[in-house]
N, C-alpha and C. Protein backbone atom coordinates (compact mmCIF):
# COMPACT_ATOMS: atom_id res chain seq x y z
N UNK A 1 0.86 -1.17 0.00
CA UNK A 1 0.00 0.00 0.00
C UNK A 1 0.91 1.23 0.00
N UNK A 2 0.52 2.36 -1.00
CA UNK A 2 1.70 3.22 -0.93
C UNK A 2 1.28 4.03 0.58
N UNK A 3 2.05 5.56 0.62
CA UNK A 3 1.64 6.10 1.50
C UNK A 3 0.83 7.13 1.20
N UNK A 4 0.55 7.73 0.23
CA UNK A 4 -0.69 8.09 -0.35
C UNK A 4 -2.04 7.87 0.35
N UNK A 5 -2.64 6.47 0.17
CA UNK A 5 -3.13 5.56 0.58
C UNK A 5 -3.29 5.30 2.12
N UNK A 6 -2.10 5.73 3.05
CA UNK A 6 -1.71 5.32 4.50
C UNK A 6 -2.53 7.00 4.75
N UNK A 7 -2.42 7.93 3.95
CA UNK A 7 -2.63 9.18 4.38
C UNK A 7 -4.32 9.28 4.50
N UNK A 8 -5.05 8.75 3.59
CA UNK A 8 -6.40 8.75 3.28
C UNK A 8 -6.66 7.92 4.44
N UNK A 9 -6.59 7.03 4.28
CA UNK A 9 -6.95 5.87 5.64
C UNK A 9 -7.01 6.70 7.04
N UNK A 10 -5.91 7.34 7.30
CA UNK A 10 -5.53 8.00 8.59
C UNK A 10 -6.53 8.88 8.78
N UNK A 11 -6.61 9.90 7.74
CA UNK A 11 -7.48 10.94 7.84
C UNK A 11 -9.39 10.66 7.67
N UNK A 12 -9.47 8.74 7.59
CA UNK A 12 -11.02 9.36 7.34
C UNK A 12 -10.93 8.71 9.07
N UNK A 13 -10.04 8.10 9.51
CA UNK A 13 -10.12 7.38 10.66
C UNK A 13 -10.78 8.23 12.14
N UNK A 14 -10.41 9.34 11.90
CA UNK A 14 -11.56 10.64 13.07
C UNK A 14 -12.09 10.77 12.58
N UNK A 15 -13.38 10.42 13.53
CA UNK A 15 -14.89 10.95 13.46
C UNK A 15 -15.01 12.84 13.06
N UNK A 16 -14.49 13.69 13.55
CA UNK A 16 -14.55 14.95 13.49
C UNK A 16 -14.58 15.21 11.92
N UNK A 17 -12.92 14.12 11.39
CA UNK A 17 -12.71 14.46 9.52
C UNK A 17 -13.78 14.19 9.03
N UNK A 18 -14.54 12.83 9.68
CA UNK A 18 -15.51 12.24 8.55
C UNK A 18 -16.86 13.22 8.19
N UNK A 19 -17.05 13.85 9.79
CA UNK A 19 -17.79 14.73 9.96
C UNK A 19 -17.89 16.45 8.82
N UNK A 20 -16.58 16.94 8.85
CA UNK A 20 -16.30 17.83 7.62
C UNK A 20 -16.40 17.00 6.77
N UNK A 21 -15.85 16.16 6.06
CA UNK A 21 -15.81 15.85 4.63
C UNK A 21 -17.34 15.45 4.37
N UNK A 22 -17.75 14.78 5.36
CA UNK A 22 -19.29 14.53 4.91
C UNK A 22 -20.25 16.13 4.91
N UNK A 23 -20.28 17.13 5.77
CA UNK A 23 -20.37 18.76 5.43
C UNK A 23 -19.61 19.60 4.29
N UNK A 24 -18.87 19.32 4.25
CA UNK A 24 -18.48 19.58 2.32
C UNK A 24 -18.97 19.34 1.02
N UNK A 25 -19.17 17.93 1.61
CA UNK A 25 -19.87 17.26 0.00
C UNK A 25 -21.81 17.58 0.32
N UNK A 26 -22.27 18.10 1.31
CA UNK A 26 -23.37 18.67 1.17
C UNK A 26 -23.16 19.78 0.75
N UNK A 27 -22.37 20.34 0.93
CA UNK A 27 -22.19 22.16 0.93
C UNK A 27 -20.69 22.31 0.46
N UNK A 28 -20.35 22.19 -0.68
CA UNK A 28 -18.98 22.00 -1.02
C UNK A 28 -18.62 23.92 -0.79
N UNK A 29 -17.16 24.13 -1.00
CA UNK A 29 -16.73 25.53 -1.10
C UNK A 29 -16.95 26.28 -0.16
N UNK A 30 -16.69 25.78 1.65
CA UNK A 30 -16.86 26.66 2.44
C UNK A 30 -15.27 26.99 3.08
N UNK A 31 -15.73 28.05 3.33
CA UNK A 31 -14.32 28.80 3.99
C UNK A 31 -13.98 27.98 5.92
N UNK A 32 -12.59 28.36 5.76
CA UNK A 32 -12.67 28.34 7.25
C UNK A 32 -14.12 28.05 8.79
N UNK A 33 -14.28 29.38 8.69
CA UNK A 33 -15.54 30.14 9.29
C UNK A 33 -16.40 29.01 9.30
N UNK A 34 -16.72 28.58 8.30
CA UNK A 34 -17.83 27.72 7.56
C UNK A 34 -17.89 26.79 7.80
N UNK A 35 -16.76 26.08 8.27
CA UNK A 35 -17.00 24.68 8.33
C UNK A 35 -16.99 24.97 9.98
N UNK A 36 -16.01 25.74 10.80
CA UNK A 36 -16.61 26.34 12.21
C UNK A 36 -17.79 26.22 13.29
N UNK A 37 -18.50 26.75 11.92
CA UNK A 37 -19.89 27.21 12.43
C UNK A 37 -20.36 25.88 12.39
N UNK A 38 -20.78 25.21 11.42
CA UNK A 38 -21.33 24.20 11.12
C UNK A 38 -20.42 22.76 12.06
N UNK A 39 -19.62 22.79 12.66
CA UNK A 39 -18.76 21.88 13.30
C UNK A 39 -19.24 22.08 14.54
N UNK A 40 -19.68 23.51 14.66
CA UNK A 40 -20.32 23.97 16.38
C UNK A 40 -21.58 23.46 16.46
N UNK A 41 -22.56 23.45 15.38
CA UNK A 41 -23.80 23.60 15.30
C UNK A 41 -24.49 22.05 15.61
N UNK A 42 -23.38 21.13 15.15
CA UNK A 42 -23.93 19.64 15.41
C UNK A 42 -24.74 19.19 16.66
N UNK A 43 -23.36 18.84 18.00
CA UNK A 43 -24.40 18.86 18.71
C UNK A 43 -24.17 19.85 20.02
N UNK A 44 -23.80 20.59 19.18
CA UNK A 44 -23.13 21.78 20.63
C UNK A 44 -22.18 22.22 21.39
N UNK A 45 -20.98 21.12 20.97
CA UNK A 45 -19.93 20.46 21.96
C UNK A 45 -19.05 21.99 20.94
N UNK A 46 -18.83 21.51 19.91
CA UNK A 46 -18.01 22.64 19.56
C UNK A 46 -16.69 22.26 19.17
N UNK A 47 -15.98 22.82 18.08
CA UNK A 47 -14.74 22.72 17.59
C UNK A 47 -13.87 24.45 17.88
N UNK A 48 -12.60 24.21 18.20
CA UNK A 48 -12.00 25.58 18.00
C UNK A 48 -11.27 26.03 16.69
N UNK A 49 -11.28 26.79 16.21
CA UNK A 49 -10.51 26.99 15.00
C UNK A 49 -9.65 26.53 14.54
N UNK A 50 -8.80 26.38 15.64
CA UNK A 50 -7.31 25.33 15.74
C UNK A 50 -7.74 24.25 15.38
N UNK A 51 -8.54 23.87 15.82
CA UNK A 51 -8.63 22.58 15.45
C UNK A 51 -9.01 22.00 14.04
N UNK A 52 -9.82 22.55 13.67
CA UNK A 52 -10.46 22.17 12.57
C UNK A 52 -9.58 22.54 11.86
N UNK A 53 -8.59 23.69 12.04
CA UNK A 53 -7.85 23.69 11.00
C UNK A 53 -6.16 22.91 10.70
N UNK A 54 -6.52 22.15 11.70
CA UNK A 54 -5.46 21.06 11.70
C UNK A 54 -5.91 19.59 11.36
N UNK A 55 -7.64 19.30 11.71
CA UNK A 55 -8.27 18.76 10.81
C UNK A 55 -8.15 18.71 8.65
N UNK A 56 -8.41 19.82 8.50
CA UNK A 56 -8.42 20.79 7.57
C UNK A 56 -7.23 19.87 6.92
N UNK A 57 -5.64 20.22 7.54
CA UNK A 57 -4.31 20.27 7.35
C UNK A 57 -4.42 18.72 6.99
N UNK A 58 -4.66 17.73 7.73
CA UNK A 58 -5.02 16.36 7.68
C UNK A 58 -5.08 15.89 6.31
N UNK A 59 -6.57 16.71 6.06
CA UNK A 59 -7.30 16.04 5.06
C UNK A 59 -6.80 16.64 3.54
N UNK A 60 -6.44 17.43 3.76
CA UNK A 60 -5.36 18.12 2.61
C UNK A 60 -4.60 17.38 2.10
N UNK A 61 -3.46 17.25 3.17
CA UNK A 61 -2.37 15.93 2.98
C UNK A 61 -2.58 15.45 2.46
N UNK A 62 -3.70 14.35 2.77
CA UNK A 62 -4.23 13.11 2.35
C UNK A 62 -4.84 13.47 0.71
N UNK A 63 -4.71 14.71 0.51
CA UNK A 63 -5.53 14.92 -1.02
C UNK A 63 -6.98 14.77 -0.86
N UNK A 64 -7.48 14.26 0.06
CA UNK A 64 -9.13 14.42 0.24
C UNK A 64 -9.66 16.04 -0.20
N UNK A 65 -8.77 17.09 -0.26
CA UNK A 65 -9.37 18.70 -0.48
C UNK A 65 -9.20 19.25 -1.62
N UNK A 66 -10.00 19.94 -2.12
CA UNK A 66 -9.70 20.41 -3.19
C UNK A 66 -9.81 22.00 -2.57
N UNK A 67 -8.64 22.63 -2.93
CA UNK A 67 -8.49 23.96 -2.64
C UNK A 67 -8.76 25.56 -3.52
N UNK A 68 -9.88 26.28 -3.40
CA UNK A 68 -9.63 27.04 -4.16
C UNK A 68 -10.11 28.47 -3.32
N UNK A 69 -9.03 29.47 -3.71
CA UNK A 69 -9.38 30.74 -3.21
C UNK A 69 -10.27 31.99 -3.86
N UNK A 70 -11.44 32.71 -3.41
CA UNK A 70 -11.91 33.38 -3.74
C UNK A 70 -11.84 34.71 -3.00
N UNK A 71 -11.07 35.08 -3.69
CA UNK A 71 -10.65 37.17 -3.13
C UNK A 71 -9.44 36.45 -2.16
N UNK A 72 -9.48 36.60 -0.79
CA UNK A 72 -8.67 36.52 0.33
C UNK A 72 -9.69 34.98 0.93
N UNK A 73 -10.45 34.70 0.83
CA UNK A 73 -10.88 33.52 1.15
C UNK A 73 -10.49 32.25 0.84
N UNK A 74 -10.02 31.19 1.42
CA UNK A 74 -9.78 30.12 1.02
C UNK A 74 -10.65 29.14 1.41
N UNK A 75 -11.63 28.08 0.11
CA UNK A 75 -12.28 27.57 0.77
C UNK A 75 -11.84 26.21 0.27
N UNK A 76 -13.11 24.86 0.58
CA UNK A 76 -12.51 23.26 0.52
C UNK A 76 -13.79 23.13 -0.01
N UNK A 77 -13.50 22.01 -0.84
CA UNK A 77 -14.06 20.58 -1.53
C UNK A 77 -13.65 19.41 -0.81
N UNK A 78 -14.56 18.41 -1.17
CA UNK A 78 -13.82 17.23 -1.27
C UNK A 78 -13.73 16.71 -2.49
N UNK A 79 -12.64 15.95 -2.51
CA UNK A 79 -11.95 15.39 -3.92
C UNK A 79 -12.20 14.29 -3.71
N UNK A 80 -13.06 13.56 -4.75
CA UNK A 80 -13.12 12.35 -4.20
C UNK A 80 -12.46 11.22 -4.85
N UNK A 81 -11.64 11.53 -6.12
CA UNK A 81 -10.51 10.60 -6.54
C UNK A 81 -9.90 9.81 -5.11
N UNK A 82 -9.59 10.12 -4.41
CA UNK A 82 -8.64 9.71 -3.35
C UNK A 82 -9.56 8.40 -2.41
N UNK A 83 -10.99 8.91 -2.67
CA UNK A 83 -11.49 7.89 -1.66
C UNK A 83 -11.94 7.03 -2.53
N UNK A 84 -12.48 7.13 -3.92
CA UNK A 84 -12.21 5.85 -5.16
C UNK A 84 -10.97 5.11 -5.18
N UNK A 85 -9.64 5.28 -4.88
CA UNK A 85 -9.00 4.71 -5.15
C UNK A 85 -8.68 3.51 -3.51
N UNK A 86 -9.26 4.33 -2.08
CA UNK A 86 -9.15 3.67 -0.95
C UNK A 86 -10.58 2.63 -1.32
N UNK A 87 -11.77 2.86 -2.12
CA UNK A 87 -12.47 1.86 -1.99
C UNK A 87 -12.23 0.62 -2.91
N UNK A 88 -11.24 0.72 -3.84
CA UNK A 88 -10.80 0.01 -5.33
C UNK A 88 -10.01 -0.84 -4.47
N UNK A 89 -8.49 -0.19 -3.05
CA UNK A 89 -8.10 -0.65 -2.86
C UNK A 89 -8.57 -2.05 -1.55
N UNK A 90 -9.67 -1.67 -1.07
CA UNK A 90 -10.40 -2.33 -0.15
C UNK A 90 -10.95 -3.32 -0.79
N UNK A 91 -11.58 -3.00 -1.85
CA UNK A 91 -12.17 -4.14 -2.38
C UNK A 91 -11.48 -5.60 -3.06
N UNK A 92 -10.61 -4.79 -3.91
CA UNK A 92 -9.36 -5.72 -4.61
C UNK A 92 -8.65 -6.53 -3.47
N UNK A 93 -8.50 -5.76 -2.66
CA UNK A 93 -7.45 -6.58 -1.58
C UNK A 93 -8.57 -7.39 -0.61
N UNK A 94 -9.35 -7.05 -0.01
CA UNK A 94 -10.31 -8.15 1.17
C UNK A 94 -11.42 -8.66 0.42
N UNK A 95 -12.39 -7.98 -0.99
CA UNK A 95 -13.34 -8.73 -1.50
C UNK A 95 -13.35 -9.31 -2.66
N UNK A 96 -12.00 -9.63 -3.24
CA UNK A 96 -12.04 -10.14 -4.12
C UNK A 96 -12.37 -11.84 -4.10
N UNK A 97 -12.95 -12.55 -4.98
CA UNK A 97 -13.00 -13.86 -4.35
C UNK A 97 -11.65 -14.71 -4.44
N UNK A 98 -11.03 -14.31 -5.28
CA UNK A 98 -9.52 -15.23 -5.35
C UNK A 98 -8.55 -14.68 -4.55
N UNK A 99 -9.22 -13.64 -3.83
CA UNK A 99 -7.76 -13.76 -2.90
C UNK A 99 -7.98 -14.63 -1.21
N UNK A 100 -9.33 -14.72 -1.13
CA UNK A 100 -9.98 -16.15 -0.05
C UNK A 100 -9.53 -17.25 -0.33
């Protein structure tokens, strides 16, 4: 498995990432702020900026983001090449029948 691959894995592995990336792909192209608010709004508990934006940093890495800036804003996608290729690799490797 390359490390490509080790990076995606890692990053869907917190609940918090799965949590943004699954709020992205409802609402793709939010800024900072945005995913914030909406990270607070769940069930109350709350994220700090820091955090999410080391979340953020994570899922980047991993290529899960697609990055694009508007004016001084930088906002996220998710890219989902990266998690096609973690489900190609899941499947090929544990559901294939010839490898049982």
């Amino acid at each position: 498995m390359d490390e490509k691959l080790n990076l995606v894995f890692k990053a869907l592995a917190h609940t918090e990432r799965r949590r943004i990336l699954t709020s992205l792909r409802l609402r793709p192209n939010q800024s900072l702020f945005e995913i914030c608010v909406s990270a607070t709004s769940g069930d109350g508990a709350g994220l700090t900026r820091q955090t999410v934006s080391q979340h953020l940093s994570t899922l980047e890495r991993a290529g899960l983001l697609e990055i694009a800036w508007v004016g001084r804003t930088k906002t996220h996608a998710v890219r989902l090449e990266p998690l096609r290729r973690a489900i190609d690799f899941l499947g090929d490797t544990y559901l294939d029948e010839e490898a049982s």
